[in-house]
Protein backbone atom coordinates (compact mmCIF):
# COMPACT_ATOMS: atom_id res chain seq x y z
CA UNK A 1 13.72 19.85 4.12
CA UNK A 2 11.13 19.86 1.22
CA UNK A 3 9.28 22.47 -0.39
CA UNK A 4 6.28 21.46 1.37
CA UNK A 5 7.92 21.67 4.62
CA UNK A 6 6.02 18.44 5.79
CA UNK A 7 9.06 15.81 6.37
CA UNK A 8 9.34 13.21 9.16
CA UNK A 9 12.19 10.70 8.73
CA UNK A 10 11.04 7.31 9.75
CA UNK A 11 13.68 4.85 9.55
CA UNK A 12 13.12 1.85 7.57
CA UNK A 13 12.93 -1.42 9.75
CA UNK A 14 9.71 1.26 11.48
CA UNK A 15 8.20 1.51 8.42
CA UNK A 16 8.02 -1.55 7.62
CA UNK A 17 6.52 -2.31 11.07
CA UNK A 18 3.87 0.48 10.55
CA UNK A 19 2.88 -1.45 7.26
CA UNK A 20 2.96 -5.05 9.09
CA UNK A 21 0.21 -3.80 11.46
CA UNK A 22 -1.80 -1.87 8.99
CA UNK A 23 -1.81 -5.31 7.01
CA UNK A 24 -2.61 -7.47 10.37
CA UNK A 25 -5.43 -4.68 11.07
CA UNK A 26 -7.22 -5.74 7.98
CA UNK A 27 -10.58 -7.89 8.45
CA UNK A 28 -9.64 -11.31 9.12
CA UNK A 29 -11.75 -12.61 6.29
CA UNK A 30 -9.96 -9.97 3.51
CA UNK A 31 -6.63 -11.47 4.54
CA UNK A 32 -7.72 -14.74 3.95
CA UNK A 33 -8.65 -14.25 0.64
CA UNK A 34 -5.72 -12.41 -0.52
CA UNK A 35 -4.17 -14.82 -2.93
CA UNK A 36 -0.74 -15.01 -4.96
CA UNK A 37 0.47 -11.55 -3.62
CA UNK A 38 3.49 -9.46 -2.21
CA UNK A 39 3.57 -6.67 0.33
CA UNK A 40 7.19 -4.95 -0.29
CA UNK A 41 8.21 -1.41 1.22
CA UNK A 42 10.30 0.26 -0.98
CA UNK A 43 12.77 2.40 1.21
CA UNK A 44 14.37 4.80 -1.37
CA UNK A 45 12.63 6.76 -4.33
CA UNK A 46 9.63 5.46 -6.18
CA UNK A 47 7.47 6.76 -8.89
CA UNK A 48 6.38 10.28 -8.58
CA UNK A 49 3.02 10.87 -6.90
CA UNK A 50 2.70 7.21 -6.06
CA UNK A 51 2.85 6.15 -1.99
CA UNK A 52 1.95 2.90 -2.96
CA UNK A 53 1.56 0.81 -6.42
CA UNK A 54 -0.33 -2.53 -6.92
CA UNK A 55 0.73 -4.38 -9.87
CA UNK A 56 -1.32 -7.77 -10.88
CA UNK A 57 -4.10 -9.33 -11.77
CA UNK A 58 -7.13 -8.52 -9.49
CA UNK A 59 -8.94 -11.24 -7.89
CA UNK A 60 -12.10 -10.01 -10.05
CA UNK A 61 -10.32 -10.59 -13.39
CA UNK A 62 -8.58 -13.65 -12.46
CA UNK A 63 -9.70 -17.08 -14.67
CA UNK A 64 -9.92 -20.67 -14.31
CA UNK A 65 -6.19 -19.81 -16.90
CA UNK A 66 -4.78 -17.64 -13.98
CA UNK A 67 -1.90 -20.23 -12.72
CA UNK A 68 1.92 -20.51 -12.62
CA UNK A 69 2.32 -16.59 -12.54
CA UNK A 70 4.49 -14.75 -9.93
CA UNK A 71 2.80 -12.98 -7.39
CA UNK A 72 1.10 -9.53 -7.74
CA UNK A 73 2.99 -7.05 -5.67
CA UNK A 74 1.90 -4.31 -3.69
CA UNK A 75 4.54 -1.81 -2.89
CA UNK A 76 4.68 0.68 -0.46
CA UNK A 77 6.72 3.89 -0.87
CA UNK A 78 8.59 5.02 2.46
CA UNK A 79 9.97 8.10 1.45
CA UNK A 80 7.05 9.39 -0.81
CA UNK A 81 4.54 8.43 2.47
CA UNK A 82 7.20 10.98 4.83
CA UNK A 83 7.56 13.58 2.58
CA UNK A 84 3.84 14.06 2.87
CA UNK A 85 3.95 13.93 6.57
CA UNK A 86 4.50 16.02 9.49
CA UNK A 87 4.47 13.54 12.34
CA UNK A 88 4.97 9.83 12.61
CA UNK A 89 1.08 9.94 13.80
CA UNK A 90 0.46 11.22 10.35
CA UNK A 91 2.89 8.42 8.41
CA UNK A 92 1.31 6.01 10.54
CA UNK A 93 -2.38 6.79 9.23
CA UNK A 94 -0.73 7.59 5.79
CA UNK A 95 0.78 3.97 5.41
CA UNK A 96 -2.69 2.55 6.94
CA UNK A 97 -4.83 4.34 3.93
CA UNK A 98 -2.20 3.52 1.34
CA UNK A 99 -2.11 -0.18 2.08
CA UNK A 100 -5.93 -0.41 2.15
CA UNK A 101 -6.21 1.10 -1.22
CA UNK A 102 -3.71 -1.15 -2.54
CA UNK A 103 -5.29 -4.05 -1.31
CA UNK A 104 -8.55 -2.73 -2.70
CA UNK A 105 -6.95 -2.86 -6.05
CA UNK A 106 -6.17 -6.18 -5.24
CA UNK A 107 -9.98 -7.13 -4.78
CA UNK A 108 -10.67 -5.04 -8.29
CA UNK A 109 -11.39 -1.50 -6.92
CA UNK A 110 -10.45 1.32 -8.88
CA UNK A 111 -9.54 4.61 -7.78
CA UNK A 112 -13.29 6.56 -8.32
CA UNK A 113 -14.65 3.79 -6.18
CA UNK A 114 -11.87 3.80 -3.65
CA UNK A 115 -11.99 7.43 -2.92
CA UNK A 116 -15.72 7.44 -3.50
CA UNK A 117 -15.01 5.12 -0.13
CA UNK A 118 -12.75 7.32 1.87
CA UNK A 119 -9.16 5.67 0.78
């Protein structure tokens, strides 16, 4: 057990789940304008301090030269997200706020404005 004594193991093909229906719970119209990027769950280790990462060029920043690049790519970090949590209620709500501020970094929000909005 951690130090924090706050671990629930969620196995990965769940986790994964839990982040397919926080994406499909997004407004309709924010999915459709999510362009050129990856949702990946990354099951083992990840940065420290990091449940999720978004790595790209934010739709706000992006030219009429943004072309032929591969896609930005959110990642979601499994085992960071459970060590945090105490039930699968809380990983579920955990992965839902992580993948809404990743996507927000997607649409150009930084982190004072995100958690200036709750995320």
């Amino acid at each position: 057990m951690a130090d924090n004594e706050r671990v629930v193991e969620v196995d990965g093909e769940q986790f994964e789940a839990m982040v397919g229906v926080a994406l499909d719970a997004l407004p309709p119209e924010l999915g459709r304008l999510m362009r050129n990027v990856a949702v990946v769950v990354e099951l083992d280790g990840g940065p420290p301090g990091l449940l999720g990462l978004y790595e790209g060029v934010p739709l706000t920043e992006r030219t009429s030269d943004y072309s032929g690049l591969l896609p930005d790519r959110i990642t979601i970090y499994r085992k960071a997200i459970c060590a945090m949590c105490a039930s699968e209620a809380e990983v579920v709500d955990e992965v839902r706020r992580t993948v809404v501020h990743e996507v927000g970094h997607h649409f150009g929000i930084d982190d004072d404005r995100l958690h200036a909005l709750g995320w």
